[in-house]
N, C-alpha and C. Protein backbone atom coordinates (compact mmCIF):
# COMPACT_ATOMS: atom_id res chain seq x y z
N UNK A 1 -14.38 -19.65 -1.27
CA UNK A 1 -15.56 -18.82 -1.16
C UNK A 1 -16.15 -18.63 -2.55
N UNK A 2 -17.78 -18.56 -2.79
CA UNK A 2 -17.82 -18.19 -3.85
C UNK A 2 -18.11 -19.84 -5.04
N UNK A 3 -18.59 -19.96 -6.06
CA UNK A 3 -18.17 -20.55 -7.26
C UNK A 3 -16.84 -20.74 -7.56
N UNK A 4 -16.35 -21.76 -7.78
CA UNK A 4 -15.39 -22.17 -8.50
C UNK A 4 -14.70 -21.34 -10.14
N UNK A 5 -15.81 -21.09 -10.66
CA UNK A 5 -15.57 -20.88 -11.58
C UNK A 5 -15.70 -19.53 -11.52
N UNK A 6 -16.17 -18.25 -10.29
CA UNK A 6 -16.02 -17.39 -10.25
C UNK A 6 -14.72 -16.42 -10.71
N UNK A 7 -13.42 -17.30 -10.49
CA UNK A 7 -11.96 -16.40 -10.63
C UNK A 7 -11.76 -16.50 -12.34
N UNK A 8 -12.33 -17.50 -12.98
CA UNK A 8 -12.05 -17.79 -14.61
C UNK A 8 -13.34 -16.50 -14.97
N UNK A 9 -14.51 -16.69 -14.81
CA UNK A 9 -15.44 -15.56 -15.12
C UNK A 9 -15.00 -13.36 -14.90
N UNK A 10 -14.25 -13.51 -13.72
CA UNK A 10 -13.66 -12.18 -13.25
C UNK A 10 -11.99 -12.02 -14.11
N UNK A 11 -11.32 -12.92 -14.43
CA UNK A 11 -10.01 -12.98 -15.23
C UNK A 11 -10.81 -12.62 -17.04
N UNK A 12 -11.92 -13.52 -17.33
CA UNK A 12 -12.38 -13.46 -18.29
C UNK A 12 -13.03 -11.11 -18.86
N UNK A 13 -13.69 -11.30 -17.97
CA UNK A 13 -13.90 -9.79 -17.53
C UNK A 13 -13.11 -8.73 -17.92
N UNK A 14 -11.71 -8.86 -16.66
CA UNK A 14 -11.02 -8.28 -16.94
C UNK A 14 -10.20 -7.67 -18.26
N UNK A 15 -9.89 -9.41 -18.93
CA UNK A 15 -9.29 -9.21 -20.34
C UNK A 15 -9.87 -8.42 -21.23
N UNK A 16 -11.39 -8.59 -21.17
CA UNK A 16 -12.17 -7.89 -22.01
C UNK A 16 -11.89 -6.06 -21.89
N UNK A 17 -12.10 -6.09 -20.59
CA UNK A 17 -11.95 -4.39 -20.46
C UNK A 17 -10.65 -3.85 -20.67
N UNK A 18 -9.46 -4.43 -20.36
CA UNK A 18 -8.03 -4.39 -20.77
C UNK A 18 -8.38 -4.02 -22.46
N UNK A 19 -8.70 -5.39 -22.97
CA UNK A 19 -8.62 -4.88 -24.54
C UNK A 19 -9.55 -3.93 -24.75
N UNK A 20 -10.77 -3.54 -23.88
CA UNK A 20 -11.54 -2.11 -24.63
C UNK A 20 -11.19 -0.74 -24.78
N UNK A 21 -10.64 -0.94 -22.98
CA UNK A 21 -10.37 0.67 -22.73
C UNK A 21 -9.20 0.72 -22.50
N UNK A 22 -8.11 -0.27 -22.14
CA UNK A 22 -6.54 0.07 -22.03
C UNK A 22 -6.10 0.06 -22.85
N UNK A 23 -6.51 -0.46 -24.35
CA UNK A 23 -5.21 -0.51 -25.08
C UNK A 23 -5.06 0.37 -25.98
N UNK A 24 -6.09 1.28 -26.44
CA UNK A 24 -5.74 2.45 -26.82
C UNK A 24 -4.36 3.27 -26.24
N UNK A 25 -4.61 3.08 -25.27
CA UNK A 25 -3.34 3.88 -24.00
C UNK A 25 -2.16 3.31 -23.72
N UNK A 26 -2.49 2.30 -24.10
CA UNK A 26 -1.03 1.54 -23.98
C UNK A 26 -0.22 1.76 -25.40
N UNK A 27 -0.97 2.16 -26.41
CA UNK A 27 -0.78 2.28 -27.98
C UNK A 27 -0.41 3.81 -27.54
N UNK A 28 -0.87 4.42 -27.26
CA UNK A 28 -0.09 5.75 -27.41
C UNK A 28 0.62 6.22 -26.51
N UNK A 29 1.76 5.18 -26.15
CA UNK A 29 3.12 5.01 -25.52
C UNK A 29 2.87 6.26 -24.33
N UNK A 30 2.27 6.63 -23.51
CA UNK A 30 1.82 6.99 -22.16
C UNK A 30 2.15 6.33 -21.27
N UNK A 31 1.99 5.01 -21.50
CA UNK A 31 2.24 4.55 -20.36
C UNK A 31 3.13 3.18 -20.74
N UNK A 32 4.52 3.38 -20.25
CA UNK A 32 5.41 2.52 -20.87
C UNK A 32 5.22 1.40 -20.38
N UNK A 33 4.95 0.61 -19.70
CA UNK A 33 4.70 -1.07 -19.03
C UNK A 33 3.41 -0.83 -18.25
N UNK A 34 2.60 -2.26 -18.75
CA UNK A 34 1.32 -2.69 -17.67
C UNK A 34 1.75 -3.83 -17.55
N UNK A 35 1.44 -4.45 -16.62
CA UNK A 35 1.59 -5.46 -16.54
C UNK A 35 0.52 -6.23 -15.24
N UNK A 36 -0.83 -7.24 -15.18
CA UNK A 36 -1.50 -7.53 -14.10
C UNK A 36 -1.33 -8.88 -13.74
N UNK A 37 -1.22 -9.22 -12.45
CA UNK A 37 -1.40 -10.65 -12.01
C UNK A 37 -2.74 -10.46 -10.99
N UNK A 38 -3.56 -11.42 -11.51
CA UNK A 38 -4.66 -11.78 -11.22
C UNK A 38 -5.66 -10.08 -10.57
N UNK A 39 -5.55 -9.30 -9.56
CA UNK A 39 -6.10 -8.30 -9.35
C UNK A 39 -5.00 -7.17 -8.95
N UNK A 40 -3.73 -7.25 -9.33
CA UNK A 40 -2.41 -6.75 -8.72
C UNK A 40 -1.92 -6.05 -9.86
N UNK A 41 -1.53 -4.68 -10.29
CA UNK A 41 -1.54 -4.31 -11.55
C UNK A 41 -0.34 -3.63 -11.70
N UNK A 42 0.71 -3.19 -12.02
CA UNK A 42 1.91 -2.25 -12.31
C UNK A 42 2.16 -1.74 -13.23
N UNK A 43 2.24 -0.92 -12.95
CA UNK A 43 1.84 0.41 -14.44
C UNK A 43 3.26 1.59 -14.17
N UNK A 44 4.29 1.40 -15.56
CA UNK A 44 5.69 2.64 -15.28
C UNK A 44 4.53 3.56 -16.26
N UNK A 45 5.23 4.51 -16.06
CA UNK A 45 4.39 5.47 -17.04
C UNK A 45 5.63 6.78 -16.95
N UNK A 46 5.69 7.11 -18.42
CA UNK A 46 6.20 8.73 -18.57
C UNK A 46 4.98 9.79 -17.76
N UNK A 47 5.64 10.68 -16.80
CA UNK A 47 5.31 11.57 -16.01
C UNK A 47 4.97 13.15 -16.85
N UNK A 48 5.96 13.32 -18.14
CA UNK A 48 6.28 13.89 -18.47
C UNK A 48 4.89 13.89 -19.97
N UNK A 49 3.97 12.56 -20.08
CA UNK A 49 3.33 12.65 -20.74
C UNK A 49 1.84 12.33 -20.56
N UNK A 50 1.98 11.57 -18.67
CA UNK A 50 0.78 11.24 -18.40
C UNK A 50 1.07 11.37 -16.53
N UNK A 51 0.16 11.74 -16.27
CA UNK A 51 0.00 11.71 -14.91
C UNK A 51 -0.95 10.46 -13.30
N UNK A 52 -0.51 10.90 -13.11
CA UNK A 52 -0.99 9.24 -12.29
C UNK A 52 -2.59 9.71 -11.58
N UNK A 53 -2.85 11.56 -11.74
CA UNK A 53 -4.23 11.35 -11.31
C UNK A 53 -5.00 11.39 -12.41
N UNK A 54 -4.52 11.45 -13.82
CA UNK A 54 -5.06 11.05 -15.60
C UNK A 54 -5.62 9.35 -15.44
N UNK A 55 -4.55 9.07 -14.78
CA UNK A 55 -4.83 7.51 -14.96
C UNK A 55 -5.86 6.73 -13.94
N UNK A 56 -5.86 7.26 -12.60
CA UNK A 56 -6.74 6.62 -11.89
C UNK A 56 -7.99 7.09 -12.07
N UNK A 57 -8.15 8.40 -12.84
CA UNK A 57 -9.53 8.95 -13.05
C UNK A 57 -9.53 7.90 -14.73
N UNK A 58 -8.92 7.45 -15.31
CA UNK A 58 -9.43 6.91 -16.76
C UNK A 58 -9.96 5.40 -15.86
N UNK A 59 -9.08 4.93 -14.90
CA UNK A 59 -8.97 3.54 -14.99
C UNK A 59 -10.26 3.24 -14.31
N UNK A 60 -10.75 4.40 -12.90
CA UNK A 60 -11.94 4.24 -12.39
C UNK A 60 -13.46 4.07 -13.22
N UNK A 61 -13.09 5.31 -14.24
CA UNK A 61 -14.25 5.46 -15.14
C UNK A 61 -14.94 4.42 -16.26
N UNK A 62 -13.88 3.03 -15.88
CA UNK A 62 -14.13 2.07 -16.73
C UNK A 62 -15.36 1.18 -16.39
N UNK A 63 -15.86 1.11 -15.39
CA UNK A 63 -16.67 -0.09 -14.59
C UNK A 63 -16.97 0.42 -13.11
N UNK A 64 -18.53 0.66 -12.74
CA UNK A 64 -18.39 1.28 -11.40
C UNK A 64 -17.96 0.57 -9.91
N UNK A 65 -17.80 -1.26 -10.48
CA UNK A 65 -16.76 -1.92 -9.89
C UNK A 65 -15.20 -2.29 -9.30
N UNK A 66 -15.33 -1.08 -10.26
CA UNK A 66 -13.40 -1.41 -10.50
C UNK A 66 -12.71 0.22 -9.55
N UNK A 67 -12.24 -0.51 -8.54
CA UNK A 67 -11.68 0.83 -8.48
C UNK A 67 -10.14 0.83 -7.88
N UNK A 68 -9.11 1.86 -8.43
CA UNK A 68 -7.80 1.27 -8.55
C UNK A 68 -7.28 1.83 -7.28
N UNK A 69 -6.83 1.50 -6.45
CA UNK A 69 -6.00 1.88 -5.14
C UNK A 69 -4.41 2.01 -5.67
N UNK A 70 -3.91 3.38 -5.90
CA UNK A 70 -2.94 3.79 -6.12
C UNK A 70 -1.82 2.87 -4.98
N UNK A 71 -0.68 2.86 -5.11
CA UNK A 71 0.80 2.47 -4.40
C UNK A 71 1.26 3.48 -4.88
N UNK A 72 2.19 4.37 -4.37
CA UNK A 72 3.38 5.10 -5.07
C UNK A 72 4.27 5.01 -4.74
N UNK A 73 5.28 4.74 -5.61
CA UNK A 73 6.99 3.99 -4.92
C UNK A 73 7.85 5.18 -3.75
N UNK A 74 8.38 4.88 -3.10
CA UNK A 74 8.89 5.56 -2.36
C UNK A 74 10.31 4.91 -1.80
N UNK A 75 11.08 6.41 -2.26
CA UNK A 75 12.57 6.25 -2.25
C UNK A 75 13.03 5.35 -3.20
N UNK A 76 12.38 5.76 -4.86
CA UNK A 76 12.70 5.32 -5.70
C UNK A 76 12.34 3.21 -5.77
N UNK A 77 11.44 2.76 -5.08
CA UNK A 77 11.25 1.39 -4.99
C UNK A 77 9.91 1.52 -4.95
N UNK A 78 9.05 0.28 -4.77
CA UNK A 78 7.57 -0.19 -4.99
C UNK A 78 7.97 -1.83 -4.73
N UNK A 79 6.98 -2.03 -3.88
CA UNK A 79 6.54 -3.73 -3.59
C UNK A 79 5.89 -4.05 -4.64
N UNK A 80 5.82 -5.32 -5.37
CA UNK A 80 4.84 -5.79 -6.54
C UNK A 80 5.06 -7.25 -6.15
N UNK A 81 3.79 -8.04 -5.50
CA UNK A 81 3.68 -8.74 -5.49
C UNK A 81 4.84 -9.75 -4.24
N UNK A 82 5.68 -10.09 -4.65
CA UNK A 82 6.29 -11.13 -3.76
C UNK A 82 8.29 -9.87 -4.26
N UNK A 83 7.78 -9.06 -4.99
CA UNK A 83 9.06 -8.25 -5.43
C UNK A 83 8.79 -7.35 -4.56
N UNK A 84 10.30 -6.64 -5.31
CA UNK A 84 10.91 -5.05 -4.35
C UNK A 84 11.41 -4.74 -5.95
N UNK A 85 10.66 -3.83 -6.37
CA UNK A 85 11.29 -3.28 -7.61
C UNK A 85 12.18 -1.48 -6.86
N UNK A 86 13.34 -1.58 -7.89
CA UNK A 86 14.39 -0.28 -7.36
C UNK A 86 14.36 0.76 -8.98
N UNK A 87 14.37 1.00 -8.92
CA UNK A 87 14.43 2.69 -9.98
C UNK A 87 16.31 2.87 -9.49
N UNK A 88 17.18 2.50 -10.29
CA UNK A 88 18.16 3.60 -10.66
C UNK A 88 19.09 3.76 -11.53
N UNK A 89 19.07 4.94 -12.22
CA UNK A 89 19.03 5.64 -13.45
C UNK A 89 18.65 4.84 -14.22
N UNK A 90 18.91 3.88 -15.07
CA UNK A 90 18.26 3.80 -16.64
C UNK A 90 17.88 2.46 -16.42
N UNK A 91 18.18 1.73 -15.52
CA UNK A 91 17.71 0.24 -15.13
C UNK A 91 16.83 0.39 -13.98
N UNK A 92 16.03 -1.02 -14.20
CA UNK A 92 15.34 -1.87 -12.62
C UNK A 92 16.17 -3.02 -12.26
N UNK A 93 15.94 -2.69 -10.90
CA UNK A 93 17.24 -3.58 -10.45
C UNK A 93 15.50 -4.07 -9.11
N UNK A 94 15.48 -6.06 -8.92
CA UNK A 94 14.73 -6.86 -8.72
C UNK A 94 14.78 -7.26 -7.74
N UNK A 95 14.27 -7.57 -6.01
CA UNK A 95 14.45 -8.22 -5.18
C UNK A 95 13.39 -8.92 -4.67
N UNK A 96 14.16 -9.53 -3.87
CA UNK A 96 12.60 -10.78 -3.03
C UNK A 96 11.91 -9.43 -1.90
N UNK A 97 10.65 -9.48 -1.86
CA UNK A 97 9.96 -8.63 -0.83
C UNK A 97 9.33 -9.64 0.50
N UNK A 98 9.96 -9.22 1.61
CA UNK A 98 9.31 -10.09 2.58
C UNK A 98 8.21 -9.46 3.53
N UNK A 99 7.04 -9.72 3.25
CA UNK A 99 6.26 -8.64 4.33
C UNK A 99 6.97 -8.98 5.64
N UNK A 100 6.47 -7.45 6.69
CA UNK A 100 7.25 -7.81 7.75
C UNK A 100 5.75 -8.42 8.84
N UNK A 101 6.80 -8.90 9.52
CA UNK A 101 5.86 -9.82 10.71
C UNK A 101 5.99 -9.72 11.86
């Protein structure tokens, strides 16, 4: 669908706004891991120094395009992508995620 070259132009985009408005924030250790694949984004963050409705109100306010649809892990896990990430105590512990069918 679309131009070909549409997904290199929207990746191109993105990077740009990453380096305008995220990396200040990522510099002042708030938010301990970002990490995006293609429109899929995972973000750990200290709770204790930033809050997750701080962040979807910064991340919205970037582009009136962009708007971030929260996940919140539950029972200590989160789906990311083709993963099953687990929270416990001081490690992540990694699995295969199979949607169900």
């Amino acid at each position: 669908m679309g131009s070909p070259i549409s997904g290199l132009i929207a990746e191109l985009f993105l990077q740009q706004s990453e380096e305008m408005h995220l990396k200040h924030i990522l510099n002042s250790k708030k938010i301990t891991y970002y990490v995006r694949y293609v429109d899929d984004i995972l973000i750990i963050y200290d709770s204790a120094k930033i809050n997750t409705q701080d962040i979807d109100t910064y991340i919205n306010r970037i582009h009136s395009n962009i708007k971030l649809n929260i996940t919140h892990e539950e029972q200590r896990s989160i789906n990311f992508l083709d993963l099953t990430i687990t929270r416990n105590q001081n490690k992540l512990e990694i699995d295969i995620y199979r949607k169900p069918i």
